[in-house]
N, C-alpha and C. Protein backbone atom coordinates (compact mmCIF):
# COMPACT_ATOMS: atom_id res chain seq x y z
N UNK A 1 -8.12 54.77 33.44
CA UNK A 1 -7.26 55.45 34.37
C UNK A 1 -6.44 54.44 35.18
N UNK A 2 -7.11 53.67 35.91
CA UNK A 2 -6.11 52.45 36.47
C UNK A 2 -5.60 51.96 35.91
N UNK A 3 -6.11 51.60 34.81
CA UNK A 3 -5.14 50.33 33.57
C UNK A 3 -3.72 51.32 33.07
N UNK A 4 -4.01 52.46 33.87
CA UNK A 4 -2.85 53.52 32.62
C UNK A 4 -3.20 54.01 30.99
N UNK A 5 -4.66 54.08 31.03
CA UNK A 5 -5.12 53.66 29.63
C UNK A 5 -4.69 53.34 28.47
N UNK A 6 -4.87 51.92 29.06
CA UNK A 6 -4.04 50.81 28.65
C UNK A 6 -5.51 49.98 28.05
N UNK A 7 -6.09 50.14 26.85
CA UNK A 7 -7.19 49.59 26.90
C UNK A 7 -7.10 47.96 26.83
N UNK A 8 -6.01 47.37 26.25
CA UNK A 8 -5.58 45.89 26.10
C UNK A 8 -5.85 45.40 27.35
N UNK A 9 -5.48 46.17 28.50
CA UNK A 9 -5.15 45.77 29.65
C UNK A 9 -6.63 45.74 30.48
N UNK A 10 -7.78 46.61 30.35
CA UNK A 10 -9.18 46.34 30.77
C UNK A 10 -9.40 45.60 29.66
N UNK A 11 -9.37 44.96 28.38
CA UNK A 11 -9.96 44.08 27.86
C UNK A 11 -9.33 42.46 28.92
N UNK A 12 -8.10 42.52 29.11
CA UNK A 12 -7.90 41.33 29.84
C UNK A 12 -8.13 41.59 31.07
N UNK A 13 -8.86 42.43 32.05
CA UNK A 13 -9.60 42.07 33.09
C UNK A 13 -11.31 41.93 32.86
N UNK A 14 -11.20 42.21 31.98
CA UNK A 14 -13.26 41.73 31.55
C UNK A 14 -12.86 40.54 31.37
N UNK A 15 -12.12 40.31 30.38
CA UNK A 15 -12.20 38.40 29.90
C UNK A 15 -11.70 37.57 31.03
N UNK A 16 -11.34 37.99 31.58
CA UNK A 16 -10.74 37.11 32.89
C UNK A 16 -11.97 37.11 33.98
N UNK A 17 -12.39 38.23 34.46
CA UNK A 17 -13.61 38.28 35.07
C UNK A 17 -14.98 37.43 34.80
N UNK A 18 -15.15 37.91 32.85
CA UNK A 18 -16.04 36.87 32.42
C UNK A 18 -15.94 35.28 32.68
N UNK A 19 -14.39 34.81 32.89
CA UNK A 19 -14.11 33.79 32.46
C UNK A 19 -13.99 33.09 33.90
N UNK A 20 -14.42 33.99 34.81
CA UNK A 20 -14.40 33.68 36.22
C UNK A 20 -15.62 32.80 36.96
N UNK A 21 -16.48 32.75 35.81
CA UNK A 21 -18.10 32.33 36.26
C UNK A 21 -18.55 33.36 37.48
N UNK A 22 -19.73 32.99 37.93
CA UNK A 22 -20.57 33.59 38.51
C UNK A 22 -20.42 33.61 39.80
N UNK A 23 -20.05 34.82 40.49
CA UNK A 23 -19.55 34.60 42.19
C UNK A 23 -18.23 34.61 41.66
N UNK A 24 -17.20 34.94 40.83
CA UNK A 24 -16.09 34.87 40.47
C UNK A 24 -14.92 33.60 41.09
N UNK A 25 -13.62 33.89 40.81
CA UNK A 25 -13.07 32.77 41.46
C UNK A 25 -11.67 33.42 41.46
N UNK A 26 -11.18 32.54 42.49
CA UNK A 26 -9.42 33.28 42.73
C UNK A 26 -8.51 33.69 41.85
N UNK A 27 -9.19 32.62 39.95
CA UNK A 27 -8.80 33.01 39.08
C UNK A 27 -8.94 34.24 37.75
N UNK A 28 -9.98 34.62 38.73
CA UNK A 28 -10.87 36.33 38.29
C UNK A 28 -9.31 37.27 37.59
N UNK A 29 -9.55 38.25 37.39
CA UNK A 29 -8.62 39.48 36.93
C UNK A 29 -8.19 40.01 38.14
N UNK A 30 -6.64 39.61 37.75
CA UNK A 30 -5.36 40.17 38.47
C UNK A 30 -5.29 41.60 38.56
N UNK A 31 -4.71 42.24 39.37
CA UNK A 31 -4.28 43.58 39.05
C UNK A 31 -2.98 43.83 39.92
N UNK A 32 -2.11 44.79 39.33
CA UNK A 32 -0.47 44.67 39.49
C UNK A 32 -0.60 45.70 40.75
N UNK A 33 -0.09 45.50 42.08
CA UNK A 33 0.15 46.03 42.85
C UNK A 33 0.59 48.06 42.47
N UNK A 34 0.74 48.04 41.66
CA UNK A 34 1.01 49.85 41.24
C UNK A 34 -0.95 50.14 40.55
N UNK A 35 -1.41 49.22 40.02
CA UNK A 35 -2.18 49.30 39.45
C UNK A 35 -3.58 49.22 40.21
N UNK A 36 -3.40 48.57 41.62
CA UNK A 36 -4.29 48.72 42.95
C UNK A 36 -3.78 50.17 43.65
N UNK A 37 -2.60 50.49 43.58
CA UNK A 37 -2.21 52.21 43.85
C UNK A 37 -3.24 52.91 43.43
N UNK A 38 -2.84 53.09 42.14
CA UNK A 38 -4.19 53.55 41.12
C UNK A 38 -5.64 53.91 41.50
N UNK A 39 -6.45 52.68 41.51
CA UNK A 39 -7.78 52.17 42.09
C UNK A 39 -7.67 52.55 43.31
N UNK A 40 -7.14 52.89 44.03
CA UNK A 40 -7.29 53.27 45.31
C UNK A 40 -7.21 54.88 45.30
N UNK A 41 -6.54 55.29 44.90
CA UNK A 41 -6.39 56.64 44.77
C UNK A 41 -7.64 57.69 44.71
N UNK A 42 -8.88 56.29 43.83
CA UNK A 42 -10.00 57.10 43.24
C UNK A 42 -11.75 56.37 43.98
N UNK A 43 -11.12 55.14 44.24
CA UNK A 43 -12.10 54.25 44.78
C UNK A 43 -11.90 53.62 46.24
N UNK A 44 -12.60 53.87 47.18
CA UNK A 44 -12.86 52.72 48.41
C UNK A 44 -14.17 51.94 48.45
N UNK A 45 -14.11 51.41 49.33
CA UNK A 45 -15.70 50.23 49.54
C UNK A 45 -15.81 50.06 50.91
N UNK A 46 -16.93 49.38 51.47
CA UNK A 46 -17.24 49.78 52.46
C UNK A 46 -18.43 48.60 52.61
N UNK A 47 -18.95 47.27 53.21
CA UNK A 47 -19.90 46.71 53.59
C UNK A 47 -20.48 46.92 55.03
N UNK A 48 -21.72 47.06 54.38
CA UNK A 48 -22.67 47.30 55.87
C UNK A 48 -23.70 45.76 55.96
N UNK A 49 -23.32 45.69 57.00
CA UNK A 49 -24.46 44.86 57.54
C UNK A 49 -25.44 44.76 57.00
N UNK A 50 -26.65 43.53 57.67
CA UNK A 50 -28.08 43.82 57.49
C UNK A 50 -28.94 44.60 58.48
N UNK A 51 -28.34 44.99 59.86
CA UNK A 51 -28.40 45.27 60.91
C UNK A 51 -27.93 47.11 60.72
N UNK A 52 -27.10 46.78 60.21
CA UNK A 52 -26.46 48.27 60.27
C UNK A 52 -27.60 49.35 58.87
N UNK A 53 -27.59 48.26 58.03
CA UNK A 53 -29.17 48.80 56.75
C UNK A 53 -30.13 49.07 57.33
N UNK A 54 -30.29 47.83 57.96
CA UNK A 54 -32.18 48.37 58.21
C UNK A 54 -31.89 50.04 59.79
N UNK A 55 -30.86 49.92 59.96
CA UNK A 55 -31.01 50.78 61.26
C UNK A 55 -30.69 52.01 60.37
N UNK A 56 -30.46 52.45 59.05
CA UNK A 56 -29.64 53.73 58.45
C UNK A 56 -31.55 53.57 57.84
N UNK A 57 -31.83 52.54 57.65
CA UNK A 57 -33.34 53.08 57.01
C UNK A 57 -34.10 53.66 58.04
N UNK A 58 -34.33 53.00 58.81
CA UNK A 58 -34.90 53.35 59.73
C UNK A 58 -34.68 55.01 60.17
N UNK A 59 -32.99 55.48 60.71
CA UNK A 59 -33.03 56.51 61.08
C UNK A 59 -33.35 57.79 59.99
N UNK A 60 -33.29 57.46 58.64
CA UNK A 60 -33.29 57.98 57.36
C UNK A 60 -35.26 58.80 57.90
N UNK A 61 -35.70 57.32 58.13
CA UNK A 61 -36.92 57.87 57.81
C UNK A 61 -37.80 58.22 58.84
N UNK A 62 -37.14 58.34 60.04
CA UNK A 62 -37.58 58.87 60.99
C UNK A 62 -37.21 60.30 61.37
N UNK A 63 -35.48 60.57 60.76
CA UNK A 63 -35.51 62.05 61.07
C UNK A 63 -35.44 62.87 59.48
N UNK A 64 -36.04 62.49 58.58
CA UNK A 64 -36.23 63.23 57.04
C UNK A 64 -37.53 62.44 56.70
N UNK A 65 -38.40 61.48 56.83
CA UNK A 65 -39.54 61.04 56.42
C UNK A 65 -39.31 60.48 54.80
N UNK A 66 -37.96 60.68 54.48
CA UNK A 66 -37.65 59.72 53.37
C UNK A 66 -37.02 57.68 53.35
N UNK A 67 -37.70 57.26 52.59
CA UNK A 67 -37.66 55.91 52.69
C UNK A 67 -36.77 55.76 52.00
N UNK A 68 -35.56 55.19 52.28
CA UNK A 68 -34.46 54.29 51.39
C UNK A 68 -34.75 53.24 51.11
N UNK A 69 -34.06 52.37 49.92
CA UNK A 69 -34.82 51.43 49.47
C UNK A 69 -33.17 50.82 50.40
N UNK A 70 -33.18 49.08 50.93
CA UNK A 70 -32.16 48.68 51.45
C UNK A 70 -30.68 48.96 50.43
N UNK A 71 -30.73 48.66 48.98
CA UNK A 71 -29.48 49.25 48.79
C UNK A 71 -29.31 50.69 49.04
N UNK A 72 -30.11 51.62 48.58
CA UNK A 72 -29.31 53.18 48.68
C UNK A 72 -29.16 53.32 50.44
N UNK A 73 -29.67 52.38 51.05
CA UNK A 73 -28.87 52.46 52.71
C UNK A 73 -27.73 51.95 52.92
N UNK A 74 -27.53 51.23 52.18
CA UNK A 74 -25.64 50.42 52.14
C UNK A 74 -25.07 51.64 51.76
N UNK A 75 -25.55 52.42 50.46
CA UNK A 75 -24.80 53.32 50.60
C UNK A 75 -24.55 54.53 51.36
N UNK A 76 -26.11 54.94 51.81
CA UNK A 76 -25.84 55.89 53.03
C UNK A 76 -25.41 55.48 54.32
N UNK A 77 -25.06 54.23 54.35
CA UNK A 77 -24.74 53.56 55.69
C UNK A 77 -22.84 54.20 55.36
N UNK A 78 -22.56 53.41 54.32
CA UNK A 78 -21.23 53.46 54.00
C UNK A 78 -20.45 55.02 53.85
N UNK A 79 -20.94 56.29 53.23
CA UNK A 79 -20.82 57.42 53.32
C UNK A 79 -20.57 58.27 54.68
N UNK A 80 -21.76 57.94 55.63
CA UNK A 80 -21.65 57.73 56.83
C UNK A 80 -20.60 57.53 57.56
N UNK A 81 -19.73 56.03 57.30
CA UNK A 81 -18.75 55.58 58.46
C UNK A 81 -18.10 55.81 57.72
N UNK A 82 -17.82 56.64 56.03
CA UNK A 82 -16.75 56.69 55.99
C UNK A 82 -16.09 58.02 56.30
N UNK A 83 -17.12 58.77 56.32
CA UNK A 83 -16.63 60.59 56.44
C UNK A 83 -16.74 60.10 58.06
N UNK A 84 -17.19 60.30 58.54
CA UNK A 84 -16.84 59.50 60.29
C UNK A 84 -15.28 58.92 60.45
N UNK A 85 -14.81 58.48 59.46
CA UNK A 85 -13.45 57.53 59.51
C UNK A 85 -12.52 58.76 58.54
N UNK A 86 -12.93 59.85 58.11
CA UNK A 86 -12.16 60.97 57.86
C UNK A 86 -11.91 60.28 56.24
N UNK A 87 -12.52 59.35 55.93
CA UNK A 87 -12.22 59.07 54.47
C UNK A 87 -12.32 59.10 53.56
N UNK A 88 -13.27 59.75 53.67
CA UNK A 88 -13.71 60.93 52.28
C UNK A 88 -12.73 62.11 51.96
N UNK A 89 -11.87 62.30 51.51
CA UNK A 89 -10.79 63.57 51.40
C UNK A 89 -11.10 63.87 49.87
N UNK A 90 -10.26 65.30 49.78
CA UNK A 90 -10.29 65.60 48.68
C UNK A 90 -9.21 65.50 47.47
N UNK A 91 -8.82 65.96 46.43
CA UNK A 91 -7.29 65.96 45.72
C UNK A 91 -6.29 65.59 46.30
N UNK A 92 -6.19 66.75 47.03
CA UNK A 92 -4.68 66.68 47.88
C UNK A 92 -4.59 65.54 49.06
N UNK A 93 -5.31 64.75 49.45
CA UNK A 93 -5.14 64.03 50.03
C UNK A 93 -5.30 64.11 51.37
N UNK A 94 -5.73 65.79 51.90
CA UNK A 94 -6.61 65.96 52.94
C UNK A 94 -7.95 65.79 53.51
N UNK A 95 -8.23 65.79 54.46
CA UNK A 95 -9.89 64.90 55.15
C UNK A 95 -10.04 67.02 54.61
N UNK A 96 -11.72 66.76 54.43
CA UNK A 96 -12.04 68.47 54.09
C UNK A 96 -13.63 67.52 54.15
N UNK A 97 -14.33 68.84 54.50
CA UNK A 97 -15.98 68.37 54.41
C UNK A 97 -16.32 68.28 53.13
N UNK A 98 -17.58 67.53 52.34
CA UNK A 98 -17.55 66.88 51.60
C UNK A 98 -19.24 66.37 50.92
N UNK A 99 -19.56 67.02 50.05
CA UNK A 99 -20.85 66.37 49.71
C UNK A 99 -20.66 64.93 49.10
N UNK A 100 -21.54 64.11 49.48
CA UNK A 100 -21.48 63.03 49.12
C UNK A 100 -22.91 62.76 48.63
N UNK A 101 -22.76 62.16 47.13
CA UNK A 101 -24.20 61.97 46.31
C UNK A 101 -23.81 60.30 46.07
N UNK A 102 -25.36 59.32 46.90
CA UNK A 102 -25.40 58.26 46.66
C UNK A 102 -26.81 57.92 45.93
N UNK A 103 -26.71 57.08 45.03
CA UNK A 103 -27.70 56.91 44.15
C UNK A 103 -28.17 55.16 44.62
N UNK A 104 -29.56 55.85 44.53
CA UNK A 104 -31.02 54.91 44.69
C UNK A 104 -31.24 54.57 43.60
N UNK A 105 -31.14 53.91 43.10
CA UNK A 105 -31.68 52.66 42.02
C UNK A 105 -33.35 51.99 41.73
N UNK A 106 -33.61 52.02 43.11
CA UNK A 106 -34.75 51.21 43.29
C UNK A 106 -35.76 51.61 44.00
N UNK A 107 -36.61 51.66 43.87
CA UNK A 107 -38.17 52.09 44.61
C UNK A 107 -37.95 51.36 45.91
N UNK A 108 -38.57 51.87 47.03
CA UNK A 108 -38.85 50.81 48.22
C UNK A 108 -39.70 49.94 47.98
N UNK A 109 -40.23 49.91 47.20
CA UNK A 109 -41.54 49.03 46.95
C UNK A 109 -41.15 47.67 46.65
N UNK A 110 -40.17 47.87 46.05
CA UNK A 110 -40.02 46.45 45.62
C UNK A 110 -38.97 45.57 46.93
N UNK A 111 -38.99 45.81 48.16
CA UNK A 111 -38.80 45.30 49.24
C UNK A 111 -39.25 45.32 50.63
N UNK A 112 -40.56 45.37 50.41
CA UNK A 112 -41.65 45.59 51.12
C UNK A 112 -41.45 44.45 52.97
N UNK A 113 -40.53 43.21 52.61
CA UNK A 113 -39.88 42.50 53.63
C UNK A 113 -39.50 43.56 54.43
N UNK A 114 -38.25 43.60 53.43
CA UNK A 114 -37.01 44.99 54.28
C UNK A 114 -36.96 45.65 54.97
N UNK A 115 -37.80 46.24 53.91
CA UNK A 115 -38.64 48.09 54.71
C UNK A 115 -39.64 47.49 55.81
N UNK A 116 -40.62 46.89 55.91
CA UNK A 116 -41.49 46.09 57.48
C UNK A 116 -40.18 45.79 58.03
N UNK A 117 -39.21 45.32 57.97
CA UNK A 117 -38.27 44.99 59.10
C UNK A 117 -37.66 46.41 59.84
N UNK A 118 -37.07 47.05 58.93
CA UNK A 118 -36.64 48.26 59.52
C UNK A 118 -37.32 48.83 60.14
N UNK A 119 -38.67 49.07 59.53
CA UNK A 119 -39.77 50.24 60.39
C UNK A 119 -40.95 49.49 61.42
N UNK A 120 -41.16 48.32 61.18
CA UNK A 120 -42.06 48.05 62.38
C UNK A 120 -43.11 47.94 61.25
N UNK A 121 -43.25 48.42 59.97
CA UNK A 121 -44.84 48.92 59.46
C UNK A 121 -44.26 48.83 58.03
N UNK A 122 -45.15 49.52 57.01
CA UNK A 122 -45.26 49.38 55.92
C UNK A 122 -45.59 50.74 55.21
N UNK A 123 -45.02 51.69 55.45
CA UNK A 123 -45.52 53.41 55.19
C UNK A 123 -46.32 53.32 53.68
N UNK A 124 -47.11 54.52 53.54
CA UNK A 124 -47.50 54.81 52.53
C UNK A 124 -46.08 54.96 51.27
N UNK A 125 -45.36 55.25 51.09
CA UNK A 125 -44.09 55.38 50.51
C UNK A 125 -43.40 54.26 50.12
N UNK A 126 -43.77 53.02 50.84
CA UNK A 126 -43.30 51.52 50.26
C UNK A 126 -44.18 51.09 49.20
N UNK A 127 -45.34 51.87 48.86
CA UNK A 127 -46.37 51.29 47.99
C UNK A 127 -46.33 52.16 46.79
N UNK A 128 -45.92 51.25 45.49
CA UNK A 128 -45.39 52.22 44.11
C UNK A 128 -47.17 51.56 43.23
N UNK A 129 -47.88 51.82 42.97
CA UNK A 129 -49.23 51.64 42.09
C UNK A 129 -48.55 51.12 40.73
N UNK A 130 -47.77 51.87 40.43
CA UNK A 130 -47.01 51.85 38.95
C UNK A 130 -45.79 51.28 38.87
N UNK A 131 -45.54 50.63 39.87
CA UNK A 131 -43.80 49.58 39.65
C UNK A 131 -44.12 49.21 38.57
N UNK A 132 -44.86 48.25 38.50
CA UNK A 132 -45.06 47.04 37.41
C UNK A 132 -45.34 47.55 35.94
N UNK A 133 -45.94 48.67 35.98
CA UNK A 133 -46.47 49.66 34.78
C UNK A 133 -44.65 50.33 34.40
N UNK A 134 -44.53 50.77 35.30
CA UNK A 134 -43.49 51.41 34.63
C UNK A 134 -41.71 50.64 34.45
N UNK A 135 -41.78 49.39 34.55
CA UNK A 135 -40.94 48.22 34.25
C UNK A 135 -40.21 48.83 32.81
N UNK A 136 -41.12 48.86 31.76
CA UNK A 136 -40.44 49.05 30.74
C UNK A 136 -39.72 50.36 30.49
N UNK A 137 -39.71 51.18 31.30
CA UNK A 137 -38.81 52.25 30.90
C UNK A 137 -37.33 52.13 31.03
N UNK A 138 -37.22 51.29 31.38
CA UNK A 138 -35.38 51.04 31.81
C UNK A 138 -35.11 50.10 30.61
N UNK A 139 -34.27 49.93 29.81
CA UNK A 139 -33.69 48.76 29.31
C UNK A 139 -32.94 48.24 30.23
N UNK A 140 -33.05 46.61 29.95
CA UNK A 140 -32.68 45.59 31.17
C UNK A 140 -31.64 45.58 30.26
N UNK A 141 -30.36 46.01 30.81
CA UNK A 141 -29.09 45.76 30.01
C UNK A 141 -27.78 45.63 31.13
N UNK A 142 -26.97 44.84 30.76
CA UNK A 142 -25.78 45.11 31.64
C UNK A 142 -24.92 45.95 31.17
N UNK A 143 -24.82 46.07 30.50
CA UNK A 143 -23.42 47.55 30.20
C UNK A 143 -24.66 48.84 28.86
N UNK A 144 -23.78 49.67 29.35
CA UNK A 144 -24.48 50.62 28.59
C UNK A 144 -23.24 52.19 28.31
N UNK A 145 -23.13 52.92 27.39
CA UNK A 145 -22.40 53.83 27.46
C UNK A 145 -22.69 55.29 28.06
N UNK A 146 -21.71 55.76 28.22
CA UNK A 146 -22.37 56.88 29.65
C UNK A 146 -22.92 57.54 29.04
N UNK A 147 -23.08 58.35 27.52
CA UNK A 147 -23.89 59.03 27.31
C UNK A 147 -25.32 58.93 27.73
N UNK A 148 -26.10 57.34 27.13
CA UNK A 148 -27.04 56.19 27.72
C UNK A 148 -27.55 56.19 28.92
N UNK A 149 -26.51 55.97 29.81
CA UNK A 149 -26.59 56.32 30.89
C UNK A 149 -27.19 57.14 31.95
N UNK A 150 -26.58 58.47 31.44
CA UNK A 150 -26.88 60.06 31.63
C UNK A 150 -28.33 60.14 31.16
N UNK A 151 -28.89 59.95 30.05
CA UNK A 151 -30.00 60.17 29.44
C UNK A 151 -30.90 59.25 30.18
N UNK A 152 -30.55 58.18 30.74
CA UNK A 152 -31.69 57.28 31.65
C UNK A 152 -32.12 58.07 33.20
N UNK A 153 -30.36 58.36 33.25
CA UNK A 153 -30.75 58.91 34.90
C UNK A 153 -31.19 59.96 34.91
N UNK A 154 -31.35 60.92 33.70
CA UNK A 154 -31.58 62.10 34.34
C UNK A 154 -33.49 62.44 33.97
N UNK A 155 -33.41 61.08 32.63
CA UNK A 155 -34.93 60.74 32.57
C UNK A 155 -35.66 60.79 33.94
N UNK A 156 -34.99 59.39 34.87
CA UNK A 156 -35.95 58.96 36.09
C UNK A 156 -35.75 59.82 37.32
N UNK A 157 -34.52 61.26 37.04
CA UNK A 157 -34.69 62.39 37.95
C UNK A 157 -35.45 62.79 37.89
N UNK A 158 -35.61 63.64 36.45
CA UNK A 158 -36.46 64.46 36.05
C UNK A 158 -37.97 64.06 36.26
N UNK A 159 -38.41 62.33 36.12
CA UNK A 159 -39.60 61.32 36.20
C UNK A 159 -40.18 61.77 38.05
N UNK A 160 -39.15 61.14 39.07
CA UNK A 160 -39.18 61.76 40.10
C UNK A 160 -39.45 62.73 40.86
N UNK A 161 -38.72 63.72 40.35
CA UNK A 161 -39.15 65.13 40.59
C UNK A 161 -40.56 65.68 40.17
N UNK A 162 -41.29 65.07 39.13
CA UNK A 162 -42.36 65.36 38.92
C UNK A 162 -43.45 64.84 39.97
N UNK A 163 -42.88 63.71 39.98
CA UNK A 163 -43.84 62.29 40.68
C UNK A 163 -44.17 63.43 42.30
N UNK A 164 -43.00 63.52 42.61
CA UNK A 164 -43.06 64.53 44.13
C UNK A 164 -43.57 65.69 43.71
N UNK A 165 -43.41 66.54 43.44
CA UNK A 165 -44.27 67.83 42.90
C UNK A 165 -46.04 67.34 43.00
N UNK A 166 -46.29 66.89 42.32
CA UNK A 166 -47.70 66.55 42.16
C UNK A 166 -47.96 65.73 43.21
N UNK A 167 -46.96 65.12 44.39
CA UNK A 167 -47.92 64.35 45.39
C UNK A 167 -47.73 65.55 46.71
N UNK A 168 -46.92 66.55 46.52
CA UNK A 168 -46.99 67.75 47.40
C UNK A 168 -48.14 68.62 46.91
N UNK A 169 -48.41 68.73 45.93
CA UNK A 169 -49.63 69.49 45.48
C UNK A 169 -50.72 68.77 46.08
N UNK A 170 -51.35 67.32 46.22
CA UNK A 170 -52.18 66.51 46.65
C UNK A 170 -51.69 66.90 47.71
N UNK A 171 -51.36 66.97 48.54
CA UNK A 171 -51.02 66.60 49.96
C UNK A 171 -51.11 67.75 51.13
């Protein structure tokens, strides 16, 4: 869609990117001022602090009793100031209320620092028994096609949703 699907044209921002090394460099992939029009039209960004994370975890799990892991708080941090900043709109280019779905990636568990910083403590909910057991269900891959994709995430929904079911039944 940005490139104008122009696929030549995302093959020469991967190779340029690739060719950027690691932490990229000024000589990374260009993009043509109509073509940042584009990308903007469909995408913003938004950095939060470490200060501003641990305080979106924190309030996360003090008024819902759900634990964010520190990234899915960048993103609820960022969702946050941005519908606050009216910048979430819709089509037409009007501010309109707005569900916003940010995706967690990661167990809290595996930042057990983090999460003690934000909360003071270490909740029952930072502690996964089965991180390490269940490692292999993901392929460690960097690109993958969305079908792939879809079929992973809706695996570790569907994985999830069970996981909670049965610890509300215990509970």
């Amino acid at each position: 869609h940005s490139s104008g699907s122009v696929h030549a044209r995302v093959r020469e921002w991967m190779a340029a990117h690739a060719a950027s090394g690691v932490g990229g460099s000024s000589e990374g992939a260009k993009v043509t001022q109509e073509e940042l029009a584009r990308i903007k039209e469909d995408f913003t960004s938004y950095a939060a602090s470490d200060e501003a994370t641990l305080q979106t975890i924190k309030d996360t799990y003090s008024t819902s009793n759900y634990l964010l892991c520190p990234h899915a708080a960048v993103g609820v941090t960022a969702a946050h100031r941005l519908a606050d900043a009216g910048q979430l709109t819709g089509a037409s280019g009007v501010s309109q209320p707005k569900h916003c779905i940010v995706l967690g990636t990661a167990h809290p568990a595996k930042f057990p620092e983090g999460i003690q910083k934000a909360l003071g403590t270490l909740p029952e909910q930072a502690v996964h028994p089965t991180l390490e057991a269940s490692m292999h269900r993901l392929p460690r891959t960097r690109a993958c096609t969305l079908p792939e994709l879809w079929k992973h995430m809706k695996s570790e929904v569907l994985a999830v949703h069970a996981y909670r079911q049965q610890e509300k039944m215990r509970g």
